[in-house]
Protein backbone atom coordinates (compact mmCIF):
# COMPACT_ATOMS: atom_id res chain seq x y z
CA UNK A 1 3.09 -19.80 -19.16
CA UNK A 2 4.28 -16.24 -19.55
CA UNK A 3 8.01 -16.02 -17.80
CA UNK A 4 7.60 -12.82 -14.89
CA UNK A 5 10.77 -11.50 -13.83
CA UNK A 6 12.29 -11.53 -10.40
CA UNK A 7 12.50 -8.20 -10.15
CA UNK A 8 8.84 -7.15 -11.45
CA UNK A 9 7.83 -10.46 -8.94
CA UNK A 10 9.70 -8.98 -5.79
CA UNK A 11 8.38 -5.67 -7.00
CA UNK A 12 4.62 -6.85 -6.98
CA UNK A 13 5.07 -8.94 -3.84
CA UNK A 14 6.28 -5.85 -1.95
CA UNK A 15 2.89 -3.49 -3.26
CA UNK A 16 1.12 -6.37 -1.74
CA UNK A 17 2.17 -6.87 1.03
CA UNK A 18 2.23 -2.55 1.90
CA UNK A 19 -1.29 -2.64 0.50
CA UNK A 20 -2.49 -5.23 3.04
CA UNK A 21 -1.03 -3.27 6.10
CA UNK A 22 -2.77 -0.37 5.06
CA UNK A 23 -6.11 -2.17 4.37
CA UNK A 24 -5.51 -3.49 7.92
CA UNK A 25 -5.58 0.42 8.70
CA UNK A 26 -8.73 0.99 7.41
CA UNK A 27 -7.64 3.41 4.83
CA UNK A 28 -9.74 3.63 2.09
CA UNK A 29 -7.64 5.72 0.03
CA UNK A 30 -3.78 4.54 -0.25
CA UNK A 31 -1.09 4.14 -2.91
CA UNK A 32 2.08 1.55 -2.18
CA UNK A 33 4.20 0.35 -4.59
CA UNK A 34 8.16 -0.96 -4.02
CA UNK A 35 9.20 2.69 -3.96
CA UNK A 36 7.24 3.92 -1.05
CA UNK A 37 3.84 4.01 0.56
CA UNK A 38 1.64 7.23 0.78
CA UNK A 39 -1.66 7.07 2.43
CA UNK A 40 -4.14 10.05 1.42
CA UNK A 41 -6.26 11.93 3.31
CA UNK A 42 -9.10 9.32 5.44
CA UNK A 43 -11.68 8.43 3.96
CA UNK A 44 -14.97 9.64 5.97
CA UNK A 45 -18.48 9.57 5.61
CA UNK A 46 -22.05 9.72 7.58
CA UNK A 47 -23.67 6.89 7.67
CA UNK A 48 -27.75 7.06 8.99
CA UNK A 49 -28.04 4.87 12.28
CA UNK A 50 -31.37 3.00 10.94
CA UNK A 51 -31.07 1.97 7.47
CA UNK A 52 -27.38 2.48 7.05
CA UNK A 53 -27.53 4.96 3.98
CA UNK A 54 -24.49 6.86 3.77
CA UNK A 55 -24.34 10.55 2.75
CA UNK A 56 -20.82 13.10 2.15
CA UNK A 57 -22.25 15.53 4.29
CA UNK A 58 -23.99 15.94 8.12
CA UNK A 59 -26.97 18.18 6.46
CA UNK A 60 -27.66 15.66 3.85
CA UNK A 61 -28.11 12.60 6.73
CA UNK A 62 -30.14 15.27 8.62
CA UNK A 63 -32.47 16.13 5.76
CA UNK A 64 -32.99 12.20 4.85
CA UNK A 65 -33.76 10.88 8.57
CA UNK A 66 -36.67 14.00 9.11
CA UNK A 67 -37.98 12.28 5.56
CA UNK A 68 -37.18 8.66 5.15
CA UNK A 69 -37.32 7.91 9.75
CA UNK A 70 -40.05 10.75 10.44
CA UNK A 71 -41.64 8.64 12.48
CA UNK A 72 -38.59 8.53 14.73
CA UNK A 73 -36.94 11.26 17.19
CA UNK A 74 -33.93 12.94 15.43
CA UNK A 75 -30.76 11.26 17.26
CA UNK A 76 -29.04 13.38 19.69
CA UNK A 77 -26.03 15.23 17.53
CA UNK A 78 -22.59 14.78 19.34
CA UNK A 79 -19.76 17.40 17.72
CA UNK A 80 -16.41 15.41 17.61
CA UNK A 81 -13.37 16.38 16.35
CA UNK A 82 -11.61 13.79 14.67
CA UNK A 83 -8.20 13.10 13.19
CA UNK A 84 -8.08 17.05 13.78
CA UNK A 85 -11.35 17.93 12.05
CA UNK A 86 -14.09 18.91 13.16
CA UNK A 87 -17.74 16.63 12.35
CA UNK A 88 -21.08 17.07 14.11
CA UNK A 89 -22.60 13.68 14.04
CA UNK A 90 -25.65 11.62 15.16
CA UNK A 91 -25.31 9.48 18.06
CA UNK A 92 -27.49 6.82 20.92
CA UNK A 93 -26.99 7.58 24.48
CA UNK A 94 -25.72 4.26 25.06
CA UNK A 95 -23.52 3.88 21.79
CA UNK A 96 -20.13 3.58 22.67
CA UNK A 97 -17.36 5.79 21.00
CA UNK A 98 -16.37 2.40 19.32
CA UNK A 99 -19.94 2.01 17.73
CA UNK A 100 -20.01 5.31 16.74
CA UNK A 101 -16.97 5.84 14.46
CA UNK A 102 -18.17 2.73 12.49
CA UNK A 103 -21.75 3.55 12.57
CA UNK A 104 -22.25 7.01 12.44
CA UNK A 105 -19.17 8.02 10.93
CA UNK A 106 -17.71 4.96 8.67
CA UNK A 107 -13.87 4.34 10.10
CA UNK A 108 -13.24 0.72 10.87
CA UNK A 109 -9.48 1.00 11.63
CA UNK A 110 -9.93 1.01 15.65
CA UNK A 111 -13.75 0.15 15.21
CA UNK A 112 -12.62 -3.42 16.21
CA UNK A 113 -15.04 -5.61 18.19
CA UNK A 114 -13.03 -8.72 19.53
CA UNK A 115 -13.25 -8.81 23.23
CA UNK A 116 -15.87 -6.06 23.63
CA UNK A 117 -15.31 -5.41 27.10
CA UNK A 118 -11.90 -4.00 27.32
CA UNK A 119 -9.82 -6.74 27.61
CA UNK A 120 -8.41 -6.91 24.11
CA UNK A 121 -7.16 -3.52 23.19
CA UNK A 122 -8.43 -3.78 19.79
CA UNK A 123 -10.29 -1.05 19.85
CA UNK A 124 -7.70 1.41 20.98
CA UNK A 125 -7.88 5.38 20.14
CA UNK A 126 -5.90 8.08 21.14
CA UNK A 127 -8.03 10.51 23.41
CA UNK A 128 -6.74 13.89 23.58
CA UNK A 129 -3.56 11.94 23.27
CA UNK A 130 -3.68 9.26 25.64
CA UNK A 131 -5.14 5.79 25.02
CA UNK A 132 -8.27 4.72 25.67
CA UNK A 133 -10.83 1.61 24.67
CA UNK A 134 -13.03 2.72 22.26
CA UNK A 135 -15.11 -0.05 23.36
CA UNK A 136 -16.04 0.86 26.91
CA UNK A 137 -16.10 4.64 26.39
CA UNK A 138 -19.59 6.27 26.02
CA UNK A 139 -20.00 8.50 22.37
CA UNK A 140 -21.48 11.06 24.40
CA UNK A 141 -18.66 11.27 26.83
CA UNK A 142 -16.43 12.82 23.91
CA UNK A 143 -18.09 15.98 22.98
CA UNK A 144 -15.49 18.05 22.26
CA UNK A 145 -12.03 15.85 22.73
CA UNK A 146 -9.83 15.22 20.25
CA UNK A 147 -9.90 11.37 19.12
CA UNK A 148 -7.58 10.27 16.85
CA UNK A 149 -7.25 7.00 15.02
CA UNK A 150 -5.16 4.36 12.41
CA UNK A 151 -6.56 6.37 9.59
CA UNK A 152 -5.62 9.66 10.51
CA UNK A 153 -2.44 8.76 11.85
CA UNK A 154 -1.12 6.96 8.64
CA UNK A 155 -2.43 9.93 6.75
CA UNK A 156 -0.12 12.87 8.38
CA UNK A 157 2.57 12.97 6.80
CA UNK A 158 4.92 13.58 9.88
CA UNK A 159 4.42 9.72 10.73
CA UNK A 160 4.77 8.31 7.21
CA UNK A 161 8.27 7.04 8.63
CA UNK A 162 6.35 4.92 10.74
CA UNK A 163 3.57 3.74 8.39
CA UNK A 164 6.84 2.57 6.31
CA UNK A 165 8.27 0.76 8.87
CA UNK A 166 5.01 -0.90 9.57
CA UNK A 167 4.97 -1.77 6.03
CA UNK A 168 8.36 -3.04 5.59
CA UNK A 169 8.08 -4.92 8.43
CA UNK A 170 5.00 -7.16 7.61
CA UNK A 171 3.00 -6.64 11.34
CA UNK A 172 0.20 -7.17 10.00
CA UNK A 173 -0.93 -11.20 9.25
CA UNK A 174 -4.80 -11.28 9.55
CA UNK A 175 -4.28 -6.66 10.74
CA UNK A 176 -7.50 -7.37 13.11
CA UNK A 177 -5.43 -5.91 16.00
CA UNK A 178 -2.87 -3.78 13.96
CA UNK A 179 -4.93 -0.58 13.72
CA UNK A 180 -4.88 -0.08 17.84
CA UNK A 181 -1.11 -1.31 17.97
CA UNK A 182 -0.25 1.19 15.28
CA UNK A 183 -2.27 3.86 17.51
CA UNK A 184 0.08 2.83 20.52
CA UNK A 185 3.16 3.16 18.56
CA UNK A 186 2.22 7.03 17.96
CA UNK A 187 1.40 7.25 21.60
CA UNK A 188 4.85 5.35 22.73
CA UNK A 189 7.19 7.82 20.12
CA UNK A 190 5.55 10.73 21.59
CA UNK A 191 5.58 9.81 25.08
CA UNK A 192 9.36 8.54 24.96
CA UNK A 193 10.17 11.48 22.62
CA UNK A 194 10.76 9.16 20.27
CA UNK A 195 13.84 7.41 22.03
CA UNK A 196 11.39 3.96 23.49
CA UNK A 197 13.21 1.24 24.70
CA UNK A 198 12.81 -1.85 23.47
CA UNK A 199 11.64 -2.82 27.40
CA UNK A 200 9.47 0.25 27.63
CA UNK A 201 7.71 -1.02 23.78
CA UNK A 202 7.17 -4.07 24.78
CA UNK A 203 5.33 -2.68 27.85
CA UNK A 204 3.47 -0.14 26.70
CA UNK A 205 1.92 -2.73 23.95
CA UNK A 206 1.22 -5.34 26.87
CA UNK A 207 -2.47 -4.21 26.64
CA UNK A 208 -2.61 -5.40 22.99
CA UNK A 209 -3.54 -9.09 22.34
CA UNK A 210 -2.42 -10.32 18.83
CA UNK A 211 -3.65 -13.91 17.87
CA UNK A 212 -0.97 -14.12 15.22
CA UNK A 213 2.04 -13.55 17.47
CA UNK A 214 3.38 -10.58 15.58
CA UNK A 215 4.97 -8.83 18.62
CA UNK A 216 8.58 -8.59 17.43
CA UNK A 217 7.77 -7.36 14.24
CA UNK A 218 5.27 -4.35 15.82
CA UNK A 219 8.78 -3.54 18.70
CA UNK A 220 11.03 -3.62 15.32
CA UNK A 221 9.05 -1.34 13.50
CA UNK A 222 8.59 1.34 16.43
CA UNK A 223 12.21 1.04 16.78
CA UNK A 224 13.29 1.38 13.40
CA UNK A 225 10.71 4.61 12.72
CA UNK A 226 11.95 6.14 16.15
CA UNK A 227 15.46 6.42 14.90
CA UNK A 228 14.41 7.92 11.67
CA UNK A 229 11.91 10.47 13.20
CA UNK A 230 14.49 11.11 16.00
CA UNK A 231 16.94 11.95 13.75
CA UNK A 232 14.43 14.49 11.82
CA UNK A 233 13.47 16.45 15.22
């Protein structure tokens, strides 16, 4: 059997474990390795709502449903801007905002389904900054706001400190909730101006269920990314 260091081992191990968080982000694009973590720009497509086909561009879907579903009514288009861009997409009237990012517009970060009645906060977004349950909020209702999610968030580069410490503490152990806790942490820096308590952390994530009991590590990591961004404002 060939004879691995320790170092290349602990090395490995810690590319692992970074890439796992990040899967648990629903980034499709990401690099980690011992040295660091960088997590490119999301990773975003359309997806048509009745066979599932997925197209690069809103024109392309268009031009395939009027061919392939002509016997249907074009979907009602819904423009949202998210993760600070700008996508028209097709939408249901009764599709929730959680349906439609994973969908109509393929992110599964915050596209969780656990409780699916806002009880879990799984689903968590950031609308027009503040939280919100992805799950109870109608598609339609957001015309116009600015949603933001795990994928974008991990992607700007002014919060990398916190995707690190998300990383190099381990939160994530099966990452179905860590998407909407990482959300909250963005939401709890800005809203403390990124000087949270550990009491105010703790309360701000109360909304978040987490089967695996991560907790601590999610209050550590805001903590630890807090004092580095802090100390960069």
């Amino acid at each position: 059997m060939a004879q691995i260091p320790r170092r290349e081992f602990l090395k490995a191990g810690t590319a692992a474990l970074a890439g796992a968080t990040l899967s648990a982000l629903g980034l499709g694009s990401i690099t980690a390795s011992a040295e660091g973590v960088i997590a490119e720009k999301q990773v975003f497509v359309y997806t048509c709502p009745v066979c599932g086909k997925q197209f690069s561009d809103f024109e392309k879907l268009k031009a395939h449903f009027t061919g392939a579903h002509q016997e249907l009514e074009l979907p009602k288009t819904v423009t949202f801007r998210i993760n600070n861009v700008e996508y028209d997409v097709f939408v249901e009237d009764h599709w929730t905002l959680r349906e439609a990012l994973i969908r109509a517009i393929g992110l599964t970060g915050n596209a969780k389904q656990m409780c699916d009645r806002g009880g879990c906060g799984s689903c968590t977004v950031l609308i027009d900054g503040k939280p919100a349950l992805s799950c109870s909020t109608l598609a339609v209702e957001c015309e116009g706001k600015s949603i933001e999610t795990s994928e974008g968030i991990a992607a700007d580069p002014e919060y990398r400190p916190l995707l690190e410490a998300y990383v190099r503490n381990d939160t994530a152990q099966c990452g179905y909730c860590t998407p909407a806790q990482f959300t909250m942490a963005k939401y709890i820096l800005n809203k403390y101006e990124f000087a949270p308590t550990e009491e105010q952390i703790r309360l701000e994530l109360s909304g978040n269920i987490c089967r695996c009991g991560t907790y601590a590590r999610h209050v550590k990591a805001i903590t630890e990314a807090a004092a580095e961004m802090k100390g960069g404002k």
